[in-house]
Protein backbone atom coordinates (compact mmCIF):
# COMPACT_ATOMS: atom_id res chain seq x y z
CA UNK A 1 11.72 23.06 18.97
CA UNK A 2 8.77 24.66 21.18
CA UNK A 3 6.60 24.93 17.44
CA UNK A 4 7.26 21.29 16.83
CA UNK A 5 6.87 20.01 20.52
CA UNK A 6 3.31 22.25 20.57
CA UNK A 7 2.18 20.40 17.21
CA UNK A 8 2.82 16.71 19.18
CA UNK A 9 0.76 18.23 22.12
CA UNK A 10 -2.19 19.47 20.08
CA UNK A 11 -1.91 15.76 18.12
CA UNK A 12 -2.79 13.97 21.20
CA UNK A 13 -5.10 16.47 22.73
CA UNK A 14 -6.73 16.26 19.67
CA UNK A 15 -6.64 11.92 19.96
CA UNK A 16 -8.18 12.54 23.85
CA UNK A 17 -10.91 15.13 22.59
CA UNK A 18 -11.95 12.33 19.93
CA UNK A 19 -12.48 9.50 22.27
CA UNK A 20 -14.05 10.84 24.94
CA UNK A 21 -16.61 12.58 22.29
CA UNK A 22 -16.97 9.18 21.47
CA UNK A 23 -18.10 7.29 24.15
CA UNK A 24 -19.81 10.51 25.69
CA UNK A 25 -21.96 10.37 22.74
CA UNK A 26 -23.21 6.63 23.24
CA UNK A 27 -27.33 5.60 23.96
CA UNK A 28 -27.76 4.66 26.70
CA UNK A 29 -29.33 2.10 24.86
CA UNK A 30 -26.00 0.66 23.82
CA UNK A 31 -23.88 -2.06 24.63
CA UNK A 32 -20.88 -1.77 27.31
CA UNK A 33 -17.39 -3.10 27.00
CA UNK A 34 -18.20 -4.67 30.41
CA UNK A 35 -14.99 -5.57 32.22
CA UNK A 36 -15.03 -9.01 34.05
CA UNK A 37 -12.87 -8.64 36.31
CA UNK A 38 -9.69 -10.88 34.94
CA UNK A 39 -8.69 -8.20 32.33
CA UNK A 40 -11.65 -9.82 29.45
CA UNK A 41 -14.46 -8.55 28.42
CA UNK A 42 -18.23 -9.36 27.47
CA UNK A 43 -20.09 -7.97 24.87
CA UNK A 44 -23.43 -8.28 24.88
CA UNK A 45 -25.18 -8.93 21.49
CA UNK A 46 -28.11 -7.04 20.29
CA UNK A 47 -29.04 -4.56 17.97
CA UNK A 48 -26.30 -4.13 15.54
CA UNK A 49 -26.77 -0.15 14.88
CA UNK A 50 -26.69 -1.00 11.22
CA UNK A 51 -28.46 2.31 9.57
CA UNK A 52 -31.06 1.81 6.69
CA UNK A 53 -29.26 2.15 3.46
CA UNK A 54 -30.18 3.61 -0.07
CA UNK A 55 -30.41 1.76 -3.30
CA UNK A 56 -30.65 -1.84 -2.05
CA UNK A 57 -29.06 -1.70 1.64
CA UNK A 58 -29.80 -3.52 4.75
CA UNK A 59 -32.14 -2.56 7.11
CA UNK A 60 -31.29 -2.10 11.11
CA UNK A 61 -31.96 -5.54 11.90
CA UNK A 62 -30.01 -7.44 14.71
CA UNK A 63 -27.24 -9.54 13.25
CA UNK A 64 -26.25 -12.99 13.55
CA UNK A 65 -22.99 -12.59 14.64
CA UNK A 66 -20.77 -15.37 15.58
CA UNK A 67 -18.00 -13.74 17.26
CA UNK A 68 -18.62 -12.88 20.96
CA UNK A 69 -17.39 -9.29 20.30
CA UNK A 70 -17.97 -8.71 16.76
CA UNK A 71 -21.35 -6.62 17.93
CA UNK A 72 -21.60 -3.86 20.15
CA UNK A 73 -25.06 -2.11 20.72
CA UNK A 74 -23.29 1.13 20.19
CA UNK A 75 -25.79 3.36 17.81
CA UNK A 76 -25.15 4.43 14.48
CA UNK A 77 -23.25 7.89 15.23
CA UNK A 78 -20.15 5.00 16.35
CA UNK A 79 -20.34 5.81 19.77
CA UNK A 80 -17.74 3.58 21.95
CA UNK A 81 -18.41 1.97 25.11
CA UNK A 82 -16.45 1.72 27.95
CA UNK A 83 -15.95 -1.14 30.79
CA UNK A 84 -15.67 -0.79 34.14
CA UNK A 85 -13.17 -0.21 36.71
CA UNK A 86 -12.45 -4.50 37.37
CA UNK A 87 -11.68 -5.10 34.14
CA UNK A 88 -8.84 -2.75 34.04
CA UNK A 89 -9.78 -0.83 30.90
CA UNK A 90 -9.87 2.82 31.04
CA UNK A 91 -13.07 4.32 29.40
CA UNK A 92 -11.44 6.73 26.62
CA UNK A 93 -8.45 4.15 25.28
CA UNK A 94 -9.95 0.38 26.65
CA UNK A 95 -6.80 0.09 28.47
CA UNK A 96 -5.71 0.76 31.92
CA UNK A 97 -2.82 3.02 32.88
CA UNK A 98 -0.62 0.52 34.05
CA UNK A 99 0.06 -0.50 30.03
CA UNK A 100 -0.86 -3.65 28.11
CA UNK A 101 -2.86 -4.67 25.53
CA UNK A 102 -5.66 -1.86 24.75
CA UNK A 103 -8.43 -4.28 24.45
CA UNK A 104 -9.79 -7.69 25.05
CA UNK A 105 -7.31 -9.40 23.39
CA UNK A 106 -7.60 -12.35 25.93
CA UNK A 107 -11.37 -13.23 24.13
CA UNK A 108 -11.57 -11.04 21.11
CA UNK A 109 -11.01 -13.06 18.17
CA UNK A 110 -11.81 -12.82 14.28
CA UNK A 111 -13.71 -16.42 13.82
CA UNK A 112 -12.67 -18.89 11.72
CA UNK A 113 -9.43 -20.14 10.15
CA UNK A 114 -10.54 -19.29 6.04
CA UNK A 115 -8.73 -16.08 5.54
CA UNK A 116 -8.87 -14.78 2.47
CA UNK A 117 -7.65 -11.53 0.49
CA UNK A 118 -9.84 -10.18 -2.37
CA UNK A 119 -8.52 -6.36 -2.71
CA UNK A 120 -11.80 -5.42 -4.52
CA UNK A 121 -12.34 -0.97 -3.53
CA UNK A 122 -9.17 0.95 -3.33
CA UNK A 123 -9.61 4.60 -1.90
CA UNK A 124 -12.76 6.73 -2.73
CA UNK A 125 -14.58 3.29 -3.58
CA UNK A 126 -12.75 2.97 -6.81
CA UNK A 127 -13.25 -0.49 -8.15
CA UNK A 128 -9.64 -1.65 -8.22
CA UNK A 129 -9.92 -5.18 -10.02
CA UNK A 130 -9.83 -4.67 -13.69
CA UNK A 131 -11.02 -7.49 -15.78
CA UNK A 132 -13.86 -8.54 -13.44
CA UNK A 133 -17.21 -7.27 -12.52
CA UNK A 134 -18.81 -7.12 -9.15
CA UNK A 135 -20.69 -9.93 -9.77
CA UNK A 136 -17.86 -12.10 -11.08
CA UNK A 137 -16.28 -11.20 -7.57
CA UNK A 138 -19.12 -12.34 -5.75
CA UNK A 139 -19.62 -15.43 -7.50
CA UNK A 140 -15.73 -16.08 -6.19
CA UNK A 141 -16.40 -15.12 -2.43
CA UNK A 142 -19.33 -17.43 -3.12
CA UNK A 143 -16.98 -20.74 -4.07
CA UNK A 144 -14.11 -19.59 -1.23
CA UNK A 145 -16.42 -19.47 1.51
CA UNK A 146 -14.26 -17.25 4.02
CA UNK A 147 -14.45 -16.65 7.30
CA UNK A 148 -12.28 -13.24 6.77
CA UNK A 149 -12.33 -11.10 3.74
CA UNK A 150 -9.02 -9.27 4.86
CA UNK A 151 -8.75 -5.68 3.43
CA UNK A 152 -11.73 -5.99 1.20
CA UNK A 153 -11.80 -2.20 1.39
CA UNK A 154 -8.91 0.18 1.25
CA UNK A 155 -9.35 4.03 2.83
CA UNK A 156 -13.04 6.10 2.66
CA UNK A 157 -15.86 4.53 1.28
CA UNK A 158 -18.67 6.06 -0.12
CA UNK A 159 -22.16 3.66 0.24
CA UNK A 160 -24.11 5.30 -2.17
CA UNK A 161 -21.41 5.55 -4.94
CA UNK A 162 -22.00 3.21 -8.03
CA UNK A 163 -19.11 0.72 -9.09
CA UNK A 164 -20.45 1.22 -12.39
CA UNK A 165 -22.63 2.80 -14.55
CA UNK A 166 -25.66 0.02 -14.11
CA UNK A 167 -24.58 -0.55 -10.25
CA UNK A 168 -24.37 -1.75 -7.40
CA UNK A 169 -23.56 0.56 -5.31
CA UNK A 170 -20.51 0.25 -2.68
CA UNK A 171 -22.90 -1.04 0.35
CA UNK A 172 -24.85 -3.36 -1.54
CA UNK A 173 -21.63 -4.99 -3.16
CA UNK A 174 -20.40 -5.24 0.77
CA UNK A 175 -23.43 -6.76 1.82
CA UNK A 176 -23.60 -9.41 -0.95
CA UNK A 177 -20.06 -10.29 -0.39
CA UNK A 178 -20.78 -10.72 3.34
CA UNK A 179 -23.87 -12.89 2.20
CA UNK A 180 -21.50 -15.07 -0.21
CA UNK A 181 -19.13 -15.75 2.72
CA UNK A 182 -19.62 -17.89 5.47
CA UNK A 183 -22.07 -17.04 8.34
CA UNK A 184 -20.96 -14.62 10.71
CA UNK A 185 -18.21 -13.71 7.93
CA UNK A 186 -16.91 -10.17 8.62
CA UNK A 187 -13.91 -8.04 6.43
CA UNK A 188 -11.49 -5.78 7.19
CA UNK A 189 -11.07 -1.92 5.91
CA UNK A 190 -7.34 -0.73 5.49
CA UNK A 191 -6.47 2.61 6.35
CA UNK A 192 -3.08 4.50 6.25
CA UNK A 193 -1.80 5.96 9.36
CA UNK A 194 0.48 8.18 7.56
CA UNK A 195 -2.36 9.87 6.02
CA UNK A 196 -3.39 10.67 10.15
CA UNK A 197 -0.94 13.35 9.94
CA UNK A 198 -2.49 15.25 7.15
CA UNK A 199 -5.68 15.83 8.94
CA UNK A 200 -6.10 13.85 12.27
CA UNK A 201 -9.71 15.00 12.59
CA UNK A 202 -10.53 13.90 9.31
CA UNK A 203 -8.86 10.51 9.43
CA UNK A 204 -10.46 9.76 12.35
CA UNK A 205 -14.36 11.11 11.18
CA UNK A 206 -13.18 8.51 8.03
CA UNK A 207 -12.54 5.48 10.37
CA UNK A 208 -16.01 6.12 12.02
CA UNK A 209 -18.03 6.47 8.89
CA UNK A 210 -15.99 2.86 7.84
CA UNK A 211 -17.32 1.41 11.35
CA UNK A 212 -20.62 2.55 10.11
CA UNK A 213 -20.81 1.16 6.60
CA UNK A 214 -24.65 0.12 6.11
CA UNK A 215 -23.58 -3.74 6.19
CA UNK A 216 -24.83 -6.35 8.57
CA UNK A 217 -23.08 -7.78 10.86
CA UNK A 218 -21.32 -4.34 11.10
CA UNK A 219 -17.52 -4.11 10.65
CA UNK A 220 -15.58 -4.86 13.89
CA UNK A 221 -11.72 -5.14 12.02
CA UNK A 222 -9.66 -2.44 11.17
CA UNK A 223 -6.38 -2.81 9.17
CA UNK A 224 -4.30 0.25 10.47
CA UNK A 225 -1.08 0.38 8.54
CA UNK A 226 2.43 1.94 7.85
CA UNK A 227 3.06 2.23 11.46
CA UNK A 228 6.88 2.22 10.76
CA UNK A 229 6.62 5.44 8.54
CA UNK A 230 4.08 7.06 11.08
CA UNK A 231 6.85 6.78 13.44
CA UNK A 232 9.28 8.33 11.20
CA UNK A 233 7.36 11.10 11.17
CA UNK A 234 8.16 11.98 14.54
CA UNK A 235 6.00 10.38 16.50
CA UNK A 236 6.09 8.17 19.75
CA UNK A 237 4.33 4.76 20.45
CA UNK A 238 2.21 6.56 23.26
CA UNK A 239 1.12 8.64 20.67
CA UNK A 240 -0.03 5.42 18.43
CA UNK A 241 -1.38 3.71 21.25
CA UNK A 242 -3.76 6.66 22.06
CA UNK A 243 -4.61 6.42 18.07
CA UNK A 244 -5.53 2.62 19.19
CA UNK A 245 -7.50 3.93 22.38
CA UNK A 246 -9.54 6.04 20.24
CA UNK A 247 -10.61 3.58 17.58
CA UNK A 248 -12.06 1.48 20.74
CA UNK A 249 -13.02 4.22 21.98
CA UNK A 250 -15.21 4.40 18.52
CA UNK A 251 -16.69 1.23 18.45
CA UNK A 252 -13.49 -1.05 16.73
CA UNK A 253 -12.85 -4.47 18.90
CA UNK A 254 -10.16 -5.99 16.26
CA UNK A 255 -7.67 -3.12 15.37
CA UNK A 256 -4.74 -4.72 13.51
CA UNK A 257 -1.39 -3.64 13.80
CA UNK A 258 0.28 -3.63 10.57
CA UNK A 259 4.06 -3.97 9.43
CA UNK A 260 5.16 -6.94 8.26
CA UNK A 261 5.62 -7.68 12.49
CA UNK A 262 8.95 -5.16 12.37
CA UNK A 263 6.47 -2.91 14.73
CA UNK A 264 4.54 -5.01 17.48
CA UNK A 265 3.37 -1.95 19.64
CA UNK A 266 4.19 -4.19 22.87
CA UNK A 267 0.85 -5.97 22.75
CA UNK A 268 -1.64 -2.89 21.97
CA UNK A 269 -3.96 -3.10 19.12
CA UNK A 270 -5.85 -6.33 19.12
CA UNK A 271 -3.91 -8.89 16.06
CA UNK A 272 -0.82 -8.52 13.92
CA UNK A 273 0.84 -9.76 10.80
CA UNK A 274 3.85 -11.31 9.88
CA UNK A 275 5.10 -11.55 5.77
CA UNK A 276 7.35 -14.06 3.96
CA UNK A 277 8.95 -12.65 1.00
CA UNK A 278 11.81 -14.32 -1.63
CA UNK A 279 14.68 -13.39 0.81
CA UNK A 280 13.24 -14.99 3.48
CA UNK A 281 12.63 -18.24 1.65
CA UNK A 282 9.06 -17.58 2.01
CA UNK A 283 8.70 -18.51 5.91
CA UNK A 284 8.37 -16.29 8.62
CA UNK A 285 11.55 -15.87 11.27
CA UNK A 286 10.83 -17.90 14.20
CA UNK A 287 12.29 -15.39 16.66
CA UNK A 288 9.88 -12.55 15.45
CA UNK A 289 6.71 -14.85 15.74
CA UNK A 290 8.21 -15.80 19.47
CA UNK A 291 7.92 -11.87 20.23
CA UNK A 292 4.52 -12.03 18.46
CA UNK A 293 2.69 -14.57 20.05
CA UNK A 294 3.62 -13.18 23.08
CA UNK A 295 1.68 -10.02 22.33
CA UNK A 296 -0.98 -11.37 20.22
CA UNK A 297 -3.69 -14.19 20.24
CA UNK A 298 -4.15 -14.21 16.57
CA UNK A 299 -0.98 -13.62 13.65
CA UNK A 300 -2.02 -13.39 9.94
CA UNK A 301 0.75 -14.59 7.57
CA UNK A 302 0.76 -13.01 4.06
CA UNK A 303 2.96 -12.30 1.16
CA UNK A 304 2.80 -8.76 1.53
CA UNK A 305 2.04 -6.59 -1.50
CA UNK A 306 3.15 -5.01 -3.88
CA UNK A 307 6.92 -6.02 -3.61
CA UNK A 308 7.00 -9.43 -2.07
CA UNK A 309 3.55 -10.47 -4.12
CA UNK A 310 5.59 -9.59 -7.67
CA UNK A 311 8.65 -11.64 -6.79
CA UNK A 312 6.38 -14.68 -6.41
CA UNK A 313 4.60 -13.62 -9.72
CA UNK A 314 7.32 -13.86 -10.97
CA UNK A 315 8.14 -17.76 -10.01
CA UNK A 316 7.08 -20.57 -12.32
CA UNK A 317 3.69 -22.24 -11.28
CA UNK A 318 5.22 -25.73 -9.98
CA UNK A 319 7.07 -22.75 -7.99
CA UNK A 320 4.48 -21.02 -6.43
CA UNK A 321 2.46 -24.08 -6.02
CA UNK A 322 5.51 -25.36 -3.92
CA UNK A 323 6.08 -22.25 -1.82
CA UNK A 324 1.60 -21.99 -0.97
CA UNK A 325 2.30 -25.80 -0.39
CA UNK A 326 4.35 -25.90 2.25
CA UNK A 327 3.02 -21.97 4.33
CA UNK A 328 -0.80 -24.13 4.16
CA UNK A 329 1.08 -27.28 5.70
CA UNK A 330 2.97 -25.44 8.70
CA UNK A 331 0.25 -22.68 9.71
CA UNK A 332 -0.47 -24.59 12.94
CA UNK A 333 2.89 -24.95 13.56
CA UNK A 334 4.25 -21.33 13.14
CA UNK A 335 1.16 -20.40 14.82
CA UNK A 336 -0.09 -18.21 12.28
CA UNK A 337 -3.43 -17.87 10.11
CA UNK A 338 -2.38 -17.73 6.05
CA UNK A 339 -4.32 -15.18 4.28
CA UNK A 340 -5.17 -16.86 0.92
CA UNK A 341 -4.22 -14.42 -1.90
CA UNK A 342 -6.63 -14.52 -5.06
CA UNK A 343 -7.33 -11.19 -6.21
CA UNK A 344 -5.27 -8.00 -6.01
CA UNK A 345 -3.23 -5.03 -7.36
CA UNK A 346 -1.46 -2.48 -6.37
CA UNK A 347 1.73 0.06 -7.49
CA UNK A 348 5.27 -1.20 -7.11
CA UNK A 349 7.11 2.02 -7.63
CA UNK A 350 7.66 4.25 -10.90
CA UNK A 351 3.95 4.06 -12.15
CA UNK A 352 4.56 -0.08 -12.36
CA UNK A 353 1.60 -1.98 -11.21
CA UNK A 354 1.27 -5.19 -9.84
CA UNK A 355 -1.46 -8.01 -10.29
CA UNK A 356 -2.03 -11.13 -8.92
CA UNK A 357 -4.68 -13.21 -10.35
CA UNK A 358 -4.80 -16.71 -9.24
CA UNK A 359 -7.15 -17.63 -11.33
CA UNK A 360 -4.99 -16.77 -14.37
CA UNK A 361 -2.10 -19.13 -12.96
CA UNK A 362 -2.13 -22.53 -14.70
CA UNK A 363 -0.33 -25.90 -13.03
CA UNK A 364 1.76 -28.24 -14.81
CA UNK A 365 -0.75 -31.04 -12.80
CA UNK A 366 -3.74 -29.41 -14.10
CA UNK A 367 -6.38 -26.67 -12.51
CA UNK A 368 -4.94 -23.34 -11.65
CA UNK A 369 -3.64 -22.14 -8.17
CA UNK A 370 -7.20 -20.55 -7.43
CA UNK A 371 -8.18 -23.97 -7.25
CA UNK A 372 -5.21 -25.85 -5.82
CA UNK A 373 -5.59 -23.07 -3.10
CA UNK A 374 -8.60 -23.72 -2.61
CA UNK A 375 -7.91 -27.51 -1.85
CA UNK A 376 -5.75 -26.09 0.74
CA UNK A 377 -8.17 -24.53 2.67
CA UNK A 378 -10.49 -27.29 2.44
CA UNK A 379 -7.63 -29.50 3.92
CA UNK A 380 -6.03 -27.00 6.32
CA UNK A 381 -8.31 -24.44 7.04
CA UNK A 382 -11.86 -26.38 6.71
């Protein structure tokens, strides 16, 4: 018991050693979480502490960033910044003592309603959509026009790596597909929680060299995920919200809290998901988005993958057309932002692998879903 109870202590003295590295490290130069007073926060916007990249990537130049607090001045290292005494927020976690939400969740939003998910580099920048070149991706960010590439990245990147033998490398594929999207577009990187435990040092030097991908405007949204599994581990939701404390703490304002909504974290991290699935009859239970919206400004609805995304492969196309139907129709009314799927794979379990490709989906009305989806966001998410 004492081994096992010293291994949770060194965990979070490890978590507090992180973040206040982190924001002891910032310039003075950089920007401030600045409390105002009624629990929000101001960012100020000005240089983006983008780093010069290698082999084609964007110089340090200050971004044009839509979203109040998509930009923080913090430099390049991913320093964090902390906000002052009135507004609540403690300077190593971005939340007070007294509990709630671990940052400024009451004016922190992802802009825009076009959510979309293009799962283009898996782990180690591997290029995880067969059949189609970077390009061909890009020319389909181009015709979507998001506001939100959602997990465009999953776990460590490398920017310098090539996605093939004739290029581009990993931060000049970013940067186009921010340049495709809409202005002020911004994507998400996914990272697994349970992987924390291997190595929490590790995970968390990953997460900062994410936040610091050569890409302007610079990533502000972090897909966290497994939480329910991290738990099993052993762990305690004190010890995930000082995980969430120390991503602020590092220069993240959107940390997303990821289960399928079965794990809320009473309000900390910054937005949330909820899933629809066969055995739910694709819509989300009312009761969980009450709890949800209570905790949360902003709620992404997806058909989570792998499991749920193969049982509506495996619907006819009047089916799925149906089912994408009537989620675009009711997003305003369940509250919720639909994350578009168009492009993704991923294992089910016993080597089997999963992939969705809406272009590849033909209608009995003509077109294919890519393009009836498409439709939909024009019409519900404009």
């Amino acid at each position: 018991m004492l081994p096992y109870l010293g291994s949770r202590l060194a965990v979070l003295g490890s978590l507090l050693v992180l973040a206040v590295v982190a924001v002891c490290s910032r310039s003075d130069a950089g920007g401030t979480r600045g409390g105002t007073g009624s629990g929000g926060a101001t960012i100020p916007k000005t240089d983006g502490g983008v780093s010069p990249a290698s082999n084609g990537g964007v110089s340090g130049s200050t971004p044009d960033i839509t979203h109040p607090d998509a930009a923080s001045a913090d430099d390049a290292s991913g320093g964090a910044s902390g906000a002052s005494d009135a507004g609540g927020k403690s300077s190593i976690g971005g939340a007070s003592d007294a509990g709630g939400p671990t940052s400024d969740a009451e004016t922190a939003r992802i802009p825009g309603d076009r959510w979309v998910r293009v799962k283009a580099l898996g782990p180690d920048s591997k290029w995880n959509l067969p059949g189609y070149t970077p390009a061909q991706v890009i020319a389909l960010i181009t015709k979507l026009q998001p506001d939100f590439l959602d997990r465009l990245t999953d776990g460590p990147q490398d920017p310098n790596a090539l996605l093939n033998t004739s290029g581009p490398t990993v931060g000049t594929f970013l940067q186009r597909a921010l340049n495709a999207a809409r202005p002020g577009a911004t994507f998400s990187s996914r990272v697994d929680l349970v992987a924390y435990d291997n190595d929490p040092a590790s995970w968390m030097l990953m997460t900062k060299a994410l936040l610091n991908l050569p890409v302007t405007p610079r990533p502000y949204a972090l897909s966290v995920d497994d939480w329910v599994l991290w738990l099993n581990n052993g762990h305690t939701p004190a010890e995930g919200e000082a995980i969430i404390r120390a991503l602020h703490a590092q220069g993240w304002h959107m940390v997303q809290v990821t289960q399928c909504g079965v794990f809320d974290m009473n309000g900390y991290g910054d937005y949330t998901e909820t899933c629809v699935h066969d055995t739910s009859g694709w819509a989300p239970s009312a009761s969980l988005l009450t709890t949800l919206a209570q905790h949360y400004q902003q709620i992404q609805l997806y058909m989570d993958f792998p499991s749920p995304m193969a049982q509506y492969c495996a619907l006819s196309a009047d089916q799925q057309q149906s089912i994408v139907d009537n989620i675009a129709a009711k997003q305003s009314t369940w509250g919720v932002t639909y994350v578009f799927p168009f492009l993704e794979q991923g294992g089910i379990g016993n080597g089997n692998t999963c992939y969705f490709d809406s272009s590849k989906i033909a209608l009995a009305g003509g077109g294919t879903l890519l393009d009836h989806q498409l439709a939909l966001m024009t019409k519900y998410n404009p």
